[in-house]
N, C-alpha and C. Protein backbone atom coordinates (compact mmCIF):
# COMPACT_ATOMS: atom_id res chain seq x y z
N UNK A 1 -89.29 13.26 -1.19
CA UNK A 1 -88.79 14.31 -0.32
C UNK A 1 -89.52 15.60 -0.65
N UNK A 2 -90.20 16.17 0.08
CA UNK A 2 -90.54 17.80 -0.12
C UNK A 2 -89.75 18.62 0.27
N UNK A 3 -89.77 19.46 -0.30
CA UNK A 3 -88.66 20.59 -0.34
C UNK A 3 -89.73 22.10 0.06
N UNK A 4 -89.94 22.34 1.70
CA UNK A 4 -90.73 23.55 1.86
C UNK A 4 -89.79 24.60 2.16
N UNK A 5 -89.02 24.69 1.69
CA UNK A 5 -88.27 26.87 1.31
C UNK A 5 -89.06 28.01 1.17
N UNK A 6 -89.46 28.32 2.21
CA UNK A 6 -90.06 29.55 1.61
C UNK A 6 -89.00 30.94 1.02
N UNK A 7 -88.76 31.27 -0.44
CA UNK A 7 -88.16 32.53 -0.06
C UNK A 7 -88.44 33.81 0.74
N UNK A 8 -90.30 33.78 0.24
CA UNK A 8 -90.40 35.07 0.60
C UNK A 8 -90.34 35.49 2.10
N UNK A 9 -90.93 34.05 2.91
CA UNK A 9 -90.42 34.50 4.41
C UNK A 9 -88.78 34.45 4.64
N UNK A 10 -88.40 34.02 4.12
CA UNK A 10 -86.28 33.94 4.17
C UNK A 10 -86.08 35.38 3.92
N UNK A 11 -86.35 36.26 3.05
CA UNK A 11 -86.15 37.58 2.59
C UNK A 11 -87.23 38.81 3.66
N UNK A 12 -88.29 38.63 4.53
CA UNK A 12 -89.07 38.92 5.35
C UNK A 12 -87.93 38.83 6.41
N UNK A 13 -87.55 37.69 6.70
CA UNK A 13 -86.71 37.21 8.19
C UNK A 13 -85.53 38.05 8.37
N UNK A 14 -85.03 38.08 7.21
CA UNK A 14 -83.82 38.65 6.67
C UNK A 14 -83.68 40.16 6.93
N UNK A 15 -84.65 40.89 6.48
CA UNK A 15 -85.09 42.11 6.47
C UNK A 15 -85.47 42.48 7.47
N UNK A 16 -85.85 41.95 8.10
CA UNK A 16 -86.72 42.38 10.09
C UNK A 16 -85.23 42.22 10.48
N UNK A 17 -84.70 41.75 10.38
CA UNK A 17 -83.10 41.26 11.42
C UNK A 17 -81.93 42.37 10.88
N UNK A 18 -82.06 42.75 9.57
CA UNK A 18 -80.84 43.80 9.24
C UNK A 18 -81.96 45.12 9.64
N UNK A 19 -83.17 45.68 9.79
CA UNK A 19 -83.89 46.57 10.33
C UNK A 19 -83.59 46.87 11.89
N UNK A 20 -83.80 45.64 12.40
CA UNK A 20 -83.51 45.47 13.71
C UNK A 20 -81.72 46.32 14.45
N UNK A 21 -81.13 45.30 13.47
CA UNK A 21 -79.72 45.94 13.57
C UNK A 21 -79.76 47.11 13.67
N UNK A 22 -80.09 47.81 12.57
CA UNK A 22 -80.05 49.21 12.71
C UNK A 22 -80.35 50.08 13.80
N UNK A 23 -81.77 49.53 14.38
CA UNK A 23 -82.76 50.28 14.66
C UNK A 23 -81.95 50.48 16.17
N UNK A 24 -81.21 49.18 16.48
CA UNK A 24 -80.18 48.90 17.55
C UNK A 24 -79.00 49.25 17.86
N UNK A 25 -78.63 50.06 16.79
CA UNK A 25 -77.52 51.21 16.66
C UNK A 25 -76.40 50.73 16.20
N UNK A 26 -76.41 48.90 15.94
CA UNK A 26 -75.18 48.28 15.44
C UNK A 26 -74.80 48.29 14.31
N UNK A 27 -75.33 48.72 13.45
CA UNK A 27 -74.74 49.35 12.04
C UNK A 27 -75.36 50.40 11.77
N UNK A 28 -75.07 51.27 10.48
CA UNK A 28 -75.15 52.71 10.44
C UNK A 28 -75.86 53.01 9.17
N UNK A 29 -76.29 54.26 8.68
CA UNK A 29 -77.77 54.07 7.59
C UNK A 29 -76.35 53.75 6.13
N UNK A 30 -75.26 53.86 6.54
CA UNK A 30 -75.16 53.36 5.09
C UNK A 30 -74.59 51.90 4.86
N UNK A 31 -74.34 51.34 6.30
CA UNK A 31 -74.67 49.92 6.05
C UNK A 31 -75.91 49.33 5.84
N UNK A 32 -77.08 50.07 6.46
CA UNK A 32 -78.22 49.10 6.24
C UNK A 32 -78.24 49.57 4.70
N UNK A 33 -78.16 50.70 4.38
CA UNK A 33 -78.57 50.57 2.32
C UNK A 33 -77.73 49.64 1.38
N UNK A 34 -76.12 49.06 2.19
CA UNK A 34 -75.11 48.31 1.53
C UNK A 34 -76.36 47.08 1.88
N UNK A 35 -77.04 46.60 2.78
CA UNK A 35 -77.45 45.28 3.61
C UNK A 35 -78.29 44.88 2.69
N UNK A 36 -79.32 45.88 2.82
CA UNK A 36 -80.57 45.55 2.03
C UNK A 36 -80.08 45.18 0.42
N UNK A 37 -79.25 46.27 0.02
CA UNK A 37 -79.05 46.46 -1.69
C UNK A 37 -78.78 44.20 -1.78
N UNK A 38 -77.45 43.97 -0.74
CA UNK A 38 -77.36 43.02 -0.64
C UNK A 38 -78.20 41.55 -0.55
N UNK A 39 -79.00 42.20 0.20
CA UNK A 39 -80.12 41.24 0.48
C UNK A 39 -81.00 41.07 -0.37
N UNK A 40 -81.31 42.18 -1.36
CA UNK A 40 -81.81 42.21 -2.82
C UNK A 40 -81.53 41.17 -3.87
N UNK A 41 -79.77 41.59 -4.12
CA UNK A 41 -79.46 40.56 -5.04
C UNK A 41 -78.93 39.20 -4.49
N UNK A 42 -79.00 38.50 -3.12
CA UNK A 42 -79.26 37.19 -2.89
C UNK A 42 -80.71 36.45 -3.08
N UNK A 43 -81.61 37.37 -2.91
CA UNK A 43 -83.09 37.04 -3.11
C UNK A 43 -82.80 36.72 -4.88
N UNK A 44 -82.83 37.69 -5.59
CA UNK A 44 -83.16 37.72 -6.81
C UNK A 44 -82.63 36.65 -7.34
N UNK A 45 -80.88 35.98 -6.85
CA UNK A 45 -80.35 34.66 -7.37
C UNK A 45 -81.05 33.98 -6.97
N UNK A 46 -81.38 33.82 -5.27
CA UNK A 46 -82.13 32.65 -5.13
C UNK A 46 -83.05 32.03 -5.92
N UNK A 47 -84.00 33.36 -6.46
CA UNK A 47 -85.16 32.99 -6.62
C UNK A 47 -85.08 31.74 -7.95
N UNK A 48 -83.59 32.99 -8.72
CA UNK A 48 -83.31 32.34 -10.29
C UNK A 48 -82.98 30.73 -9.93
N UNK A 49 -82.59 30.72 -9.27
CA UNK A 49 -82.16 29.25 -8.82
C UNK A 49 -83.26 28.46 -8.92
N UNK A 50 -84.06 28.85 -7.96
CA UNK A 50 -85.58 28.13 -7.38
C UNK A 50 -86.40 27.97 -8.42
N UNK A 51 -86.26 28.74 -9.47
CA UNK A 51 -87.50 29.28 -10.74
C UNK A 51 -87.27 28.15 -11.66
N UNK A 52 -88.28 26.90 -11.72
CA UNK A 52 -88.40 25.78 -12.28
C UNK A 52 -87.41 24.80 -12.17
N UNK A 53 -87.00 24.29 -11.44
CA UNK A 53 -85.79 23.52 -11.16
C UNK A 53 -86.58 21.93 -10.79
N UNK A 54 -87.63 21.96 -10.90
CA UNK A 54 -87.93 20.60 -10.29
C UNK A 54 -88.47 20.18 -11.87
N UNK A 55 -88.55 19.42 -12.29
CA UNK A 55 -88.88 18.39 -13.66
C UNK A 55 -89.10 16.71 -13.39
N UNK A 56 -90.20 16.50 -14.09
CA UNK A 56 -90.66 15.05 -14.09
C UNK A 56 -89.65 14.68 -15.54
């Protein structure tokens, strides 16, 4: 089975779409700084997650 995840486009995708929001007037500048801060530390677990997990 291959496993293709990209994070860094997941955190790219992520980030264009809570930008977007904004830019769209549906949330407000101190939700997008709650969004992003957010979107920060799901990346950073992910990554911990992702960071050597496969072993022969």
């Amino acid at each position: 089975m291959t496993y293709n995840f990209d994070p860094d486009l997941w955190y790219k995708n992520e980030f264009e779409f809570i930008k977007t929001e904004y830019k769209s007037g549906k949330i407000t500048r101190q939700e997008l700084k709650s969004a992003l801060k957010e979107l920060e530390k799901r990346y950073e677990e992910m990554s911990d997650r992702l960071d050597g997990t496969y072993q022969i």
